[in-house]
PDB file of N, CA and C in Angstrom:
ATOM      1  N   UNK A   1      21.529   8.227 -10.606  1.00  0.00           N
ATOM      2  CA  UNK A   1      21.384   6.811 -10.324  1.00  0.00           C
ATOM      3  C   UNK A   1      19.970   6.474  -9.870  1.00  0.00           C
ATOM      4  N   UNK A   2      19.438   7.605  -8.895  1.00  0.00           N
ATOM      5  CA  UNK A   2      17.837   7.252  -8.341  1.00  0.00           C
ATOM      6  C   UNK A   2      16.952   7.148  -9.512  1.00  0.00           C
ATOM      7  N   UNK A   3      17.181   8.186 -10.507  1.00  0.00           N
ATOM      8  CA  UNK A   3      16.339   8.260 -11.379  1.00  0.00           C
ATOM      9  C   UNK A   3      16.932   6.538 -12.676  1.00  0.00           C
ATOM     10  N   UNK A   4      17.541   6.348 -12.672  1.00  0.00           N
ATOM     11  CA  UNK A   4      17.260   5.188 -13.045  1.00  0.00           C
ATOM     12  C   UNK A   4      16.914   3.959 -13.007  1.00  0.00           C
ATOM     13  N   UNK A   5      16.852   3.886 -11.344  1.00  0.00           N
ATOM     14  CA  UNK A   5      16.372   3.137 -10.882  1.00  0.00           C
ATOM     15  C   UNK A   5      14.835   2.825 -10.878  1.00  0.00           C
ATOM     16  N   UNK A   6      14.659   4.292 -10.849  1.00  0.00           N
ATOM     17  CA  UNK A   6      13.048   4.693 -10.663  1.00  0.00           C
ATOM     18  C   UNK A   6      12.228   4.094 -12.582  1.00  0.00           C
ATOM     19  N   UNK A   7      13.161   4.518 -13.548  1.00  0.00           N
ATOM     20  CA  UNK A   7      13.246   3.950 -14.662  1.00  0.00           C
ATOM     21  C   UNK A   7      12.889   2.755 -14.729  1.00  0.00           C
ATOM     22  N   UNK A   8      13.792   1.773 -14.052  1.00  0.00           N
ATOM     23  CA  UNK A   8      14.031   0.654 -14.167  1.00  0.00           C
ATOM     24  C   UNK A   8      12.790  -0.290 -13.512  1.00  0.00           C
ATOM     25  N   UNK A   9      12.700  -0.038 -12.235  1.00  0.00           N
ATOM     26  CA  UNK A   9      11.094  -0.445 -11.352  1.00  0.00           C
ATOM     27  C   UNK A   9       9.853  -0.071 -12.399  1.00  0.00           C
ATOM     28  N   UNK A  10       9.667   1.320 -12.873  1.00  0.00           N
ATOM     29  CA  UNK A  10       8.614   1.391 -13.450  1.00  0.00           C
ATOM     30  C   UNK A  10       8.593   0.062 -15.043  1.00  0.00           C
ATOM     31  N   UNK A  11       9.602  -0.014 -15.644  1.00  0.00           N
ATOM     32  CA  UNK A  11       9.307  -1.174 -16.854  1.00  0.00           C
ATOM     33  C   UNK A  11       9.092  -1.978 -15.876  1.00  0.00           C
ATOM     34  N   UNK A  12       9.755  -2.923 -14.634  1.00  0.00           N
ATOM     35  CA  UNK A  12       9.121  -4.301 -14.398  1.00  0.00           C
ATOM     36  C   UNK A  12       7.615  -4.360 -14.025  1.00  0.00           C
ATOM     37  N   UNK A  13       6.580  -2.740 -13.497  1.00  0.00           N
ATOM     38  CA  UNK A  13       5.794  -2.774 -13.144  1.00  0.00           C
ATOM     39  C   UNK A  13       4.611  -2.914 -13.987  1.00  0.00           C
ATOM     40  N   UNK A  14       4.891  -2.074 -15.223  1.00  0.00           N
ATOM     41  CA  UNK A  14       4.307  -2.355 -16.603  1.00  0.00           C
ATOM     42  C   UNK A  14       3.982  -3.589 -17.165  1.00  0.00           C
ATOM     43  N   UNK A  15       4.977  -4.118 -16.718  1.00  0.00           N
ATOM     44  CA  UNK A  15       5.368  -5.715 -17.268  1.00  0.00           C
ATOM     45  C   UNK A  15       4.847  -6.706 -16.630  1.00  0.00           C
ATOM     46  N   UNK A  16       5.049  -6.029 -15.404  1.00  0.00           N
ATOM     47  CA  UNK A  16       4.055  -7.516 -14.847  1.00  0.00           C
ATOM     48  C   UNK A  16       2.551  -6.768 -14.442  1.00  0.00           C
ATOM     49  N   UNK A  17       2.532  -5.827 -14.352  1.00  0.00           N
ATOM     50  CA  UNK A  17       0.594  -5.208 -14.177  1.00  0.00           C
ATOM     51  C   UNK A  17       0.410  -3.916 -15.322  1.00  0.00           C
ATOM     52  N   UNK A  18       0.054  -4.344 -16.927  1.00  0.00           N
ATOM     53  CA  UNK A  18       0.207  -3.236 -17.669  1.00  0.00           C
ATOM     54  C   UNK A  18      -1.276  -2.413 -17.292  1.00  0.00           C
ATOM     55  N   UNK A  19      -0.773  -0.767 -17.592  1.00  0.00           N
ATOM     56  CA  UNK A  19      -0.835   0.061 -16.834  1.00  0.00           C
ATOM     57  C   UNK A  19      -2.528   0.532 -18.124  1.00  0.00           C
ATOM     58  N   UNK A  20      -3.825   0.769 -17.415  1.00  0.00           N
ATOM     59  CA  UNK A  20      -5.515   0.613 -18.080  1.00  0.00           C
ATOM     60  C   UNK A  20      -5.307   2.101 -19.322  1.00  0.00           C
ATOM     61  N   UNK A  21      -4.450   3.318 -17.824  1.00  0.00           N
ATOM     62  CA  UNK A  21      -4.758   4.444 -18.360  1.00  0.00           C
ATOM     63  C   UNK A  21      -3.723   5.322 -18.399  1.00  0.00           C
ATOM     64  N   UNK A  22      -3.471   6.010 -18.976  1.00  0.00           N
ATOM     65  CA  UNK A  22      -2.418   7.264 -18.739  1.00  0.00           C
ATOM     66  C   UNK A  22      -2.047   7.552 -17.166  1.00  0.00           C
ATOM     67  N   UNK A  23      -3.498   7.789 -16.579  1.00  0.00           N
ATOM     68  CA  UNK A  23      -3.092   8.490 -15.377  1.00  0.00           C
ATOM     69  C   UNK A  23      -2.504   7.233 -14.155  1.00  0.00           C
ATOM     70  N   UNK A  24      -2.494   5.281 -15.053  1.00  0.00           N
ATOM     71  CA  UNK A  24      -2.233   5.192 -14.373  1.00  0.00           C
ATOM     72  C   UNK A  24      -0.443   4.763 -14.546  1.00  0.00           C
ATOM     73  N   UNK A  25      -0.250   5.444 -15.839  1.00  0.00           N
ATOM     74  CA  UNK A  25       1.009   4.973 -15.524  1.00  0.00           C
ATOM     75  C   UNK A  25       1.772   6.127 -14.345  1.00  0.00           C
ATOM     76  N   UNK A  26       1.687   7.521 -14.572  1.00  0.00           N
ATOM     77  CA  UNK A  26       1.904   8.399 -13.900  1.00  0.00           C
ATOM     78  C   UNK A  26       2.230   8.165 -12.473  1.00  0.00           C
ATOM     79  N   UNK A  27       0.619   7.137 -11.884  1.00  0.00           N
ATOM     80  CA  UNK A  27       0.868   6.458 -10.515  1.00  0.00           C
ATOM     81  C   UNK A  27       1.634   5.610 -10.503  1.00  0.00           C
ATOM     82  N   UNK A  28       2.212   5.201 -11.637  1.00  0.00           N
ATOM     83  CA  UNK A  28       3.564   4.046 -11.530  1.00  0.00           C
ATOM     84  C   UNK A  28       4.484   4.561 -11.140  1.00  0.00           C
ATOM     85  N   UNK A  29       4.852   5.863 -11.053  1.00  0.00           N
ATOM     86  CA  UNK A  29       6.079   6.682 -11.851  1.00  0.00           C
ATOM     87  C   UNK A  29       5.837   6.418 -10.319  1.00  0.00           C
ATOM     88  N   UNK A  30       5.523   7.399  -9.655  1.00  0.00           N
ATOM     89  CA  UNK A  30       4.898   7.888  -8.479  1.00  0.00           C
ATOM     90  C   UNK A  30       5.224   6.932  -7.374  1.00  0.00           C
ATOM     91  N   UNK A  31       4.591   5.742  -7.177  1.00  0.00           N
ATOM     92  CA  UNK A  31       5.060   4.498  -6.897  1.00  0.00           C
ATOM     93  C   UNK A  31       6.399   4.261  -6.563  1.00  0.00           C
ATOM     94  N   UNK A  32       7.084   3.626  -7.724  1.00  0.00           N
ATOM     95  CA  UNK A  32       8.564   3.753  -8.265  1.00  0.00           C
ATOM     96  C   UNK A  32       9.209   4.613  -7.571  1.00  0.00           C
ATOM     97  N   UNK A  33       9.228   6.178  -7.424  1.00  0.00           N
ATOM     98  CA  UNK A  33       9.640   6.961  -6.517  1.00  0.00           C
ATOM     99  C   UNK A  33       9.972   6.741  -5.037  1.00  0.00           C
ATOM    100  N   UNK A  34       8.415   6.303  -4.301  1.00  0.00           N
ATOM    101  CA  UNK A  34       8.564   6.518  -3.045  1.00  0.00           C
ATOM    102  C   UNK A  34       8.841   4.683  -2.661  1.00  0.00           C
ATOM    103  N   UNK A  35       9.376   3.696  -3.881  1.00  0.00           N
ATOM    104  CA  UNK A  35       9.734   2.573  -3.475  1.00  0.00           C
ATOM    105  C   UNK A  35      11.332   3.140  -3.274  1.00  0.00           C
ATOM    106  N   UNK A  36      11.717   3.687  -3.942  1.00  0.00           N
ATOM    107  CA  UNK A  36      13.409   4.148  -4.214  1.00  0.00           C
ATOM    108  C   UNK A  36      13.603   5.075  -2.860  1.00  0.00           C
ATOM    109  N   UNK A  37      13.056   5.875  -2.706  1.00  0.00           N
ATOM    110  CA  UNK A  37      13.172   6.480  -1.706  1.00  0.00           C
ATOM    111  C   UNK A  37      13.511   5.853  -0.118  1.00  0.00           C
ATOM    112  N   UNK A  38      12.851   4.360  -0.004  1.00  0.00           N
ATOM    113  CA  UNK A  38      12.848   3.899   1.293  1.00  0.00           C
ATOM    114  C   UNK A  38      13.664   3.091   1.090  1.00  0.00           C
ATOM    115  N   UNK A  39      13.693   1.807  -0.100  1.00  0.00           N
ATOM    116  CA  UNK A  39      15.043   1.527  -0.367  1.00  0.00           C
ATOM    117  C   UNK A  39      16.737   2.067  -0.083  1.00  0.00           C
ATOM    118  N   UNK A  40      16.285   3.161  -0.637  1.00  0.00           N
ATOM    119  CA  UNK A  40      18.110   4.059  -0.645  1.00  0.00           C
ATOM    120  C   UNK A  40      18.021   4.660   0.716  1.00  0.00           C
ATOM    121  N   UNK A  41      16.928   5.096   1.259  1.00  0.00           N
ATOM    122  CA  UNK A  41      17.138   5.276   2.719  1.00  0.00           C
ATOM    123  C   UNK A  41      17.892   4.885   3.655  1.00  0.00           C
ATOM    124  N   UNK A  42      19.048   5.969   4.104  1.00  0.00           N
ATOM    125  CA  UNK A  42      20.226   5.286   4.608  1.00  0.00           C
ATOM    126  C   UNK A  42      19.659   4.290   6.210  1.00  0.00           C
ATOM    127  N   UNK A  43      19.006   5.035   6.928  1.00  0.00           N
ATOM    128  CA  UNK A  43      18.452   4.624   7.613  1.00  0.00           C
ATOM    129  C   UNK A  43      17.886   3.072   7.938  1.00  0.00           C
ATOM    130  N   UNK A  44      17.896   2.902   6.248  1.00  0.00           N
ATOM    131  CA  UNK A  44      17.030   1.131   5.909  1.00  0.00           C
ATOM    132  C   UNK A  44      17.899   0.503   5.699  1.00  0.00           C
ATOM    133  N   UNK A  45      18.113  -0.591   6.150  1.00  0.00           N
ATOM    134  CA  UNK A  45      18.977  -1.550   5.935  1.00  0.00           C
ATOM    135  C   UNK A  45      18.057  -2.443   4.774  1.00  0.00           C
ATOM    136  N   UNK A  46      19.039  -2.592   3.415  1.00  0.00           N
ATOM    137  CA  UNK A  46      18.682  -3.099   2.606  1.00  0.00           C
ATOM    138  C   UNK A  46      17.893  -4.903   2.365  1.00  0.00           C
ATOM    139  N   UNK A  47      17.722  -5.229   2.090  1.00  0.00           N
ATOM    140  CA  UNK A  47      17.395  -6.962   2.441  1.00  0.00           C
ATOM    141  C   UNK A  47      18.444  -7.778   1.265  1.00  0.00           C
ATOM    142  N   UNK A  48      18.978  -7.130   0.422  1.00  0.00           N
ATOM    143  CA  UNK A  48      20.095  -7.555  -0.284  1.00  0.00           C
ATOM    144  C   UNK A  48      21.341  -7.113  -0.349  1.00  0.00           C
ATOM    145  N   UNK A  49      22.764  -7.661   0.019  1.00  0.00           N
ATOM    146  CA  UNK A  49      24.038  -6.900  -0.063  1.00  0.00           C
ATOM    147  C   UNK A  49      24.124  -6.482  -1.285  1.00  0.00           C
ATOM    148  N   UNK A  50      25.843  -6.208  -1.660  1.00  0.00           N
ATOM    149  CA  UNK A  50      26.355  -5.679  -2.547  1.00  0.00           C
ATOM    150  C   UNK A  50      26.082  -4.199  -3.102  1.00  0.00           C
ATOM    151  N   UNK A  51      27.020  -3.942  -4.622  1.00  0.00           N
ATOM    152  CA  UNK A  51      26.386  -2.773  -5.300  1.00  0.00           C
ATOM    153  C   UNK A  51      25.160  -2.488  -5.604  1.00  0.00           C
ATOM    154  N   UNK A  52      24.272  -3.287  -5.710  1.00  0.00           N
ATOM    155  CA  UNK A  52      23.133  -2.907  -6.475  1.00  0.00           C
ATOM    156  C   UNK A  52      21.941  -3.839  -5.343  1.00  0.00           C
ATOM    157  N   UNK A  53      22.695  -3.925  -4.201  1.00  0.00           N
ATOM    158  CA  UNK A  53      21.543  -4.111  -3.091  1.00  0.00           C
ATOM    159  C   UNK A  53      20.501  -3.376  -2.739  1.00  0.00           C
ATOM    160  N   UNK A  54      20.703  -2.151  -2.382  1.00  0.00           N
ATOM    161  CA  UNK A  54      19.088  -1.287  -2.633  1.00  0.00           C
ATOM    162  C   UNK A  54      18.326  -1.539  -3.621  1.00  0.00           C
ATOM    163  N   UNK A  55      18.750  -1.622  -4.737  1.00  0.00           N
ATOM    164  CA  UNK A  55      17.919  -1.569  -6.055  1.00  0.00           C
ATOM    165  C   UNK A  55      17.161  -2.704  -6.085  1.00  0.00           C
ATOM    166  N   UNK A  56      18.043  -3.857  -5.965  1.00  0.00           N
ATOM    167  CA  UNK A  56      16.954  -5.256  -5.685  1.00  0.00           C
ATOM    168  C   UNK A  56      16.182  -5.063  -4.411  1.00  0.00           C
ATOM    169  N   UNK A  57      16.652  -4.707  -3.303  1.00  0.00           N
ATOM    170  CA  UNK A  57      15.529  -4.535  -2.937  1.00  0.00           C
ATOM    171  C   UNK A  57      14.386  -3.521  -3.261  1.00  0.00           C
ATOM    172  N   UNK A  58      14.381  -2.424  -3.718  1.00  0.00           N
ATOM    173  CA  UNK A  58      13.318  -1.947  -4.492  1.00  0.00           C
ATOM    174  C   UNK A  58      12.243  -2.705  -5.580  1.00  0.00           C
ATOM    175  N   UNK A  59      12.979  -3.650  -6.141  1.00  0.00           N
ATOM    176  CA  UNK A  59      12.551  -4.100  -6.738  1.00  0.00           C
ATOM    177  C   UNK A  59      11.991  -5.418  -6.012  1.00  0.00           C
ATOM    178  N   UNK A  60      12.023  -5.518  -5.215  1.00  0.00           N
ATOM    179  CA  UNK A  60      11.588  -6.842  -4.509  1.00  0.00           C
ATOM    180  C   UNK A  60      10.130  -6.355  -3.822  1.00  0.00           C
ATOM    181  N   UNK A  61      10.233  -4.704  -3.323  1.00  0.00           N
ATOM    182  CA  UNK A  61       9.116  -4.581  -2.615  1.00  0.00           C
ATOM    183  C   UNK A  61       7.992  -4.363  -4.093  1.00  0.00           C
ATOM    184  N   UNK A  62       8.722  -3.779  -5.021  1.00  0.00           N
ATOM    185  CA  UNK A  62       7.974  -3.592  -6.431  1.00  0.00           C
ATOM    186  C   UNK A  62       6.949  -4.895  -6.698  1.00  0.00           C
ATOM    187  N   UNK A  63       7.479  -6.254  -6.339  1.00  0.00           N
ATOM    188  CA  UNK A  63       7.312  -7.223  -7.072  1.00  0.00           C
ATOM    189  C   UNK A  63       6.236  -7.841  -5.946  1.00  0.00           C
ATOM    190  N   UNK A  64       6.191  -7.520  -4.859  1.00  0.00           N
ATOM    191  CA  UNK A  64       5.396  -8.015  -3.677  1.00  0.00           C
ATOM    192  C   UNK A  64       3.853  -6.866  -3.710  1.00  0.00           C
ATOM    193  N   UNK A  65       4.543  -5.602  -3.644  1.00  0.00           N
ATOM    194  CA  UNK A  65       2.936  -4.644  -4.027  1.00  0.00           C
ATOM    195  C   UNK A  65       1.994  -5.146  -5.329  1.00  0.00           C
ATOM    196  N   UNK A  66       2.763  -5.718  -6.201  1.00  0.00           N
ATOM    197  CA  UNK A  66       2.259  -6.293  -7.528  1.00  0.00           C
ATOM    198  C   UNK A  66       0.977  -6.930  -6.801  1.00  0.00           C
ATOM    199  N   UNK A  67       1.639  -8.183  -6.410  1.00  0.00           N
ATOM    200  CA  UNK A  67       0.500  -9.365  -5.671  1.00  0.00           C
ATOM    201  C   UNK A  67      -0.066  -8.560  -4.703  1.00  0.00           C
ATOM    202  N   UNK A  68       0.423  -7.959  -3.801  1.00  0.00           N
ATOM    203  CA  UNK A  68      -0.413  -7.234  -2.599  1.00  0.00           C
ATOM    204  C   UNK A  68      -2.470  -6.814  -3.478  1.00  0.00           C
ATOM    205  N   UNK A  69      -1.783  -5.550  -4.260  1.00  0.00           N
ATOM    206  CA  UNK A  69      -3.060  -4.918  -5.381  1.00  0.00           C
ATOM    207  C   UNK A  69      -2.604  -4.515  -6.126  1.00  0.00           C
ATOM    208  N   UNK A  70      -1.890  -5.075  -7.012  1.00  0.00           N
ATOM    209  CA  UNK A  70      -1.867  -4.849  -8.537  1.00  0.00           C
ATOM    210  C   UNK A  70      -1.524  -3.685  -8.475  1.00  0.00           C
ATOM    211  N   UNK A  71      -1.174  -2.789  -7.563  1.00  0.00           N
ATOM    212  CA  UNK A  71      -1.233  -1.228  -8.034  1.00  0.00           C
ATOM    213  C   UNK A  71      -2.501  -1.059  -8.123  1.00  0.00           C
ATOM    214  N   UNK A  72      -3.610  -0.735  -7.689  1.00  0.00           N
ATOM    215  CA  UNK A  72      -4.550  -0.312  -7.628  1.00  0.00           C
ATOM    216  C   UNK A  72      -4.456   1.052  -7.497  1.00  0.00           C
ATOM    217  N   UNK A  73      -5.443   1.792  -8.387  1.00  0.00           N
ATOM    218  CA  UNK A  73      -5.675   3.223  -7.833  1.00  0.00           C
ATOM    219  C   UNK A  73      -6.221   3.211  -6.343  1.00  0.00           C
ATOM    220  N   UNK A  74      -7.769   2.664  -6.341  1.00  0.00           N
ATOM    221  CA  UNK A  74      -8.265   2.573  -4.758  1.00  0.00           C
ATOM    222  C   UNK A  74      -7.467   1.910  -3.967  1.00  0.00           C
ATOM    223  N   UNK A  75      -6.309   1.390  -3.772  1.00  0.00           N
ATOM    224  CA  UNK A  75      -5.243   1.572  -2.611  1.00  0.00           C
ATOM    225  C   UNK A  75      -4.516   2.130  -2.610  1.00  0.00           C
ATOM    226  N   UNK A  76      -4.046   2.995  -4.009  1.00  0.00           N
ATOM    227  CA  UNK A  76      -3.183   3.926  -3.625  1.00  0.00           C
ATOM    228  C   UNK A  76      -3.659   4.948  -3.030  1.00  0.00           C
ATOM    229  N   UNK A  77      -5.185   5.217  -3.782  1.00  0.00           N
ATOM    230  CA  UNK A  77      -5.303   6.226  -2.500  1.00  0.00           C
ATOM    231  C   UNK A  77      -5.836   6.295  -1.595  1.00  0.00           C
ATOM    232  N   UNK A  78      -5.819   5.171  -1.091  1.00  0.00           N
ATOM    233  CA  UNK A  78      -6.789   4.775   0.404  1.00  0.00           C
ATOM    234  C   UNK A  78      -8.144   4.663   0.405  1.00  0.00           C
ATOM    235  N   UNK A  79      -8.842   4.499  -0.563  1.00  0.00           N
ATOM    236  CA  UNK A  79     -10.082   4.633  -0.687  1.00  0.00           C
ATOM    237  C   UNK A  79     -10.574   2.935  -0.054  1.00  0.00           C
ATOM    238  N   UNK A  80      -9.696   2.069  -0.396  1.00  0.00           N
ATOM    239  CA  UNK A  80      -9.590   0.611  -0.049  1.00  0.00           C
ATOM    240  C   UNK A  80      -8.810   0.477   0.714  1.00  0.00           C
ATOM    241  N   UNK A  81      -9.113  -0.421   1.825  1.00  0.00           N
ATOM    242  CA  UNK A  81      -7.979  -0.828   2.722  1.00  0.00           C
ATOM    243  C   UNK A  81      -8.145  -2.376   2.975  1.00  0.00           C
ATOM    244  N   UNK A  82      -6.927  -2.553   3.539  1.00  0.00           N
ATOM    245  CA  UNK A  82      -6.684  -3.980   3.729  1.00  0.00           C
ATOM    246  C   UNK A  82      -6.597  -4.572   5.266  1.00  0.00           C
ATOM    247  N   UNK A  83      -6.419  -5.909   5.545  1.00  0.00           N
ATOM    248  CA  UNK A  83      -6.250  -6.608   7.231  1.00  0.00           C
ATOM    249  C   UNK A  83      -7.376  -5.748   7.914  1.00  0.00           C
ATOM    250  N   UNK A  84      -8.884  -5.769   7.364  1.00  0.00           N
ATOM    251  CA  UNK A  84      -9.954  -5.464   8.593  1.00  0.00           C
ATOM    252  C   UNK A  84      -9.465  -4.070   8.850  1.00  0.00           C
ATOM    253  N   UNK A  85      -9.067  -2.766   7.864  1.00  0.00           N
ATOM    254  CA  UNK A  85      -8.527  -1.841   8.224  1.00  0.00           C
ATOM    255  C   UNK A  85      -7.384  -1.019   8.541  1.00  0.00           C
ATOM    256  N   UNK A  86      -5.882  -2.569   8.608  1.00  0.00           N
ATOM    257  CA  UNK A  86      -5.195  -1.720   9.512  1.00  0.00           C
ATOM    258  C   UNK A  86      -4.499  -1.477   8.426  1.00  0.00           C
ATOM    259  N   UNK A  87      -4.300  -1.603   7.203  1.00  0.00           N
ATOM    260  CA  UNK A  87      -3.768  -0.959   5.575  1.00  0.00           C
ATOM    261  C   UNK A  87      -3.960  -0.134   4.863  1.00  0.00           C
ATOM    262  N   UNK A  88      -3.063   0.719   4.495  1.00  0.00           N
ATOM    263  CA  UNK A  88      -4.027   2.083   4.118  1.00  0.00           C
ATOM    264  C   UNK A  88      -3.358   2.361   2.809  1.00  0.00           C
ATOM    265  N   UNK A  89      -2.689   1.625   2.318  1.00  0.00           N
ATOM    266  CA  UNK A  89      -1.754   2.074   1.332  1.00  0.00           C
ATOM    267  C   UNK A  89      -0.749   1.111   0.806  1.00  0.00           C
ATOM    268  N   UNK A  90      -0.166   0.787  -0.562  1.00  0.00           N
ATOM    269  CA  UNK A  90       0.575   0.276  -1.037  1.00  0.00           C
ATOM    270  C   UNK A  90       1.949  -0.363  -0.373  1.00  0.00           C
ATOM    271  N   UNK A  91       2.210  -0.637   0.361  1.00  0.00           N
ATOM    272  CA  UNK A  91       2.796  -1.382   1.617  1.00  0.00           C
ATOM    273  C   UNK A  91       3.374  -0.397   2.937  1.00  0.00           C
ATOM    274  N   UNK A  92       2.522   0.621   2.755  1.00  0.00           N
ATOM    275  CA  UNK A  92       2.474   1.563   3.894  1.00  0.00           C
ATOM    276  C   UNK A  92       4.172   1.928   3.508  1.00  0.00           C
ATOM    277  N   UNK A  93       4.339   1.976   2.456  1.00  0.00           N
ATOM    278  CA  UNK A  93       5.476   3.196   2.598  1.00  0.00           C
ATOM    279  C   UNK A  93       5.296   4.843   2.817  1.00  0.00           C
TER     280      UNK A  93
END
């Protein structure tokens, strides 16, 4: 199920920020992962009920990093940061 989810985030990410280079779809994949990960995190309380409440929310934080930086390589890997510093990463997951 994770892995389709992870599926599923990576097409909307394509779709709405298509991806320059190979290596950066890879960082999509990558992405996608550690959005699913905090999502399904039992620990996290989802921001949407139902069956497929984690997933929208995955996809909600998907759709907010979009606007945040596009997916940027230099924020994914910290080379750029955001708020005068205190951002170090793609919504600090």
């Amino acid at each position: 199920m994770l892995e389709l989810v992870t599926t599923w985030l990576v097409g909307a990410m394509i779709a709405w920020m298509p991806p320059q280079r190979d290596a950066d779809r890879v960082r999509y994949d990558n992405i996608a992962k550690d959005l699913v990960a905090v999502a399904f995190d039992p620990a996290e309380p989802p921001v949407f009920t139902g069956d497929a409440g984690r997933a929208k929310t995955a996809l909600l934080m998907a759709s907010i990093a979009s606007f945040e930086s596009g997916y940027r390589a230099d924020v994914d890997d910290g080379r750029t940061t955001g708020d005068h510093g205190q951002s170090f990463c793609l919504m600090q997951v």
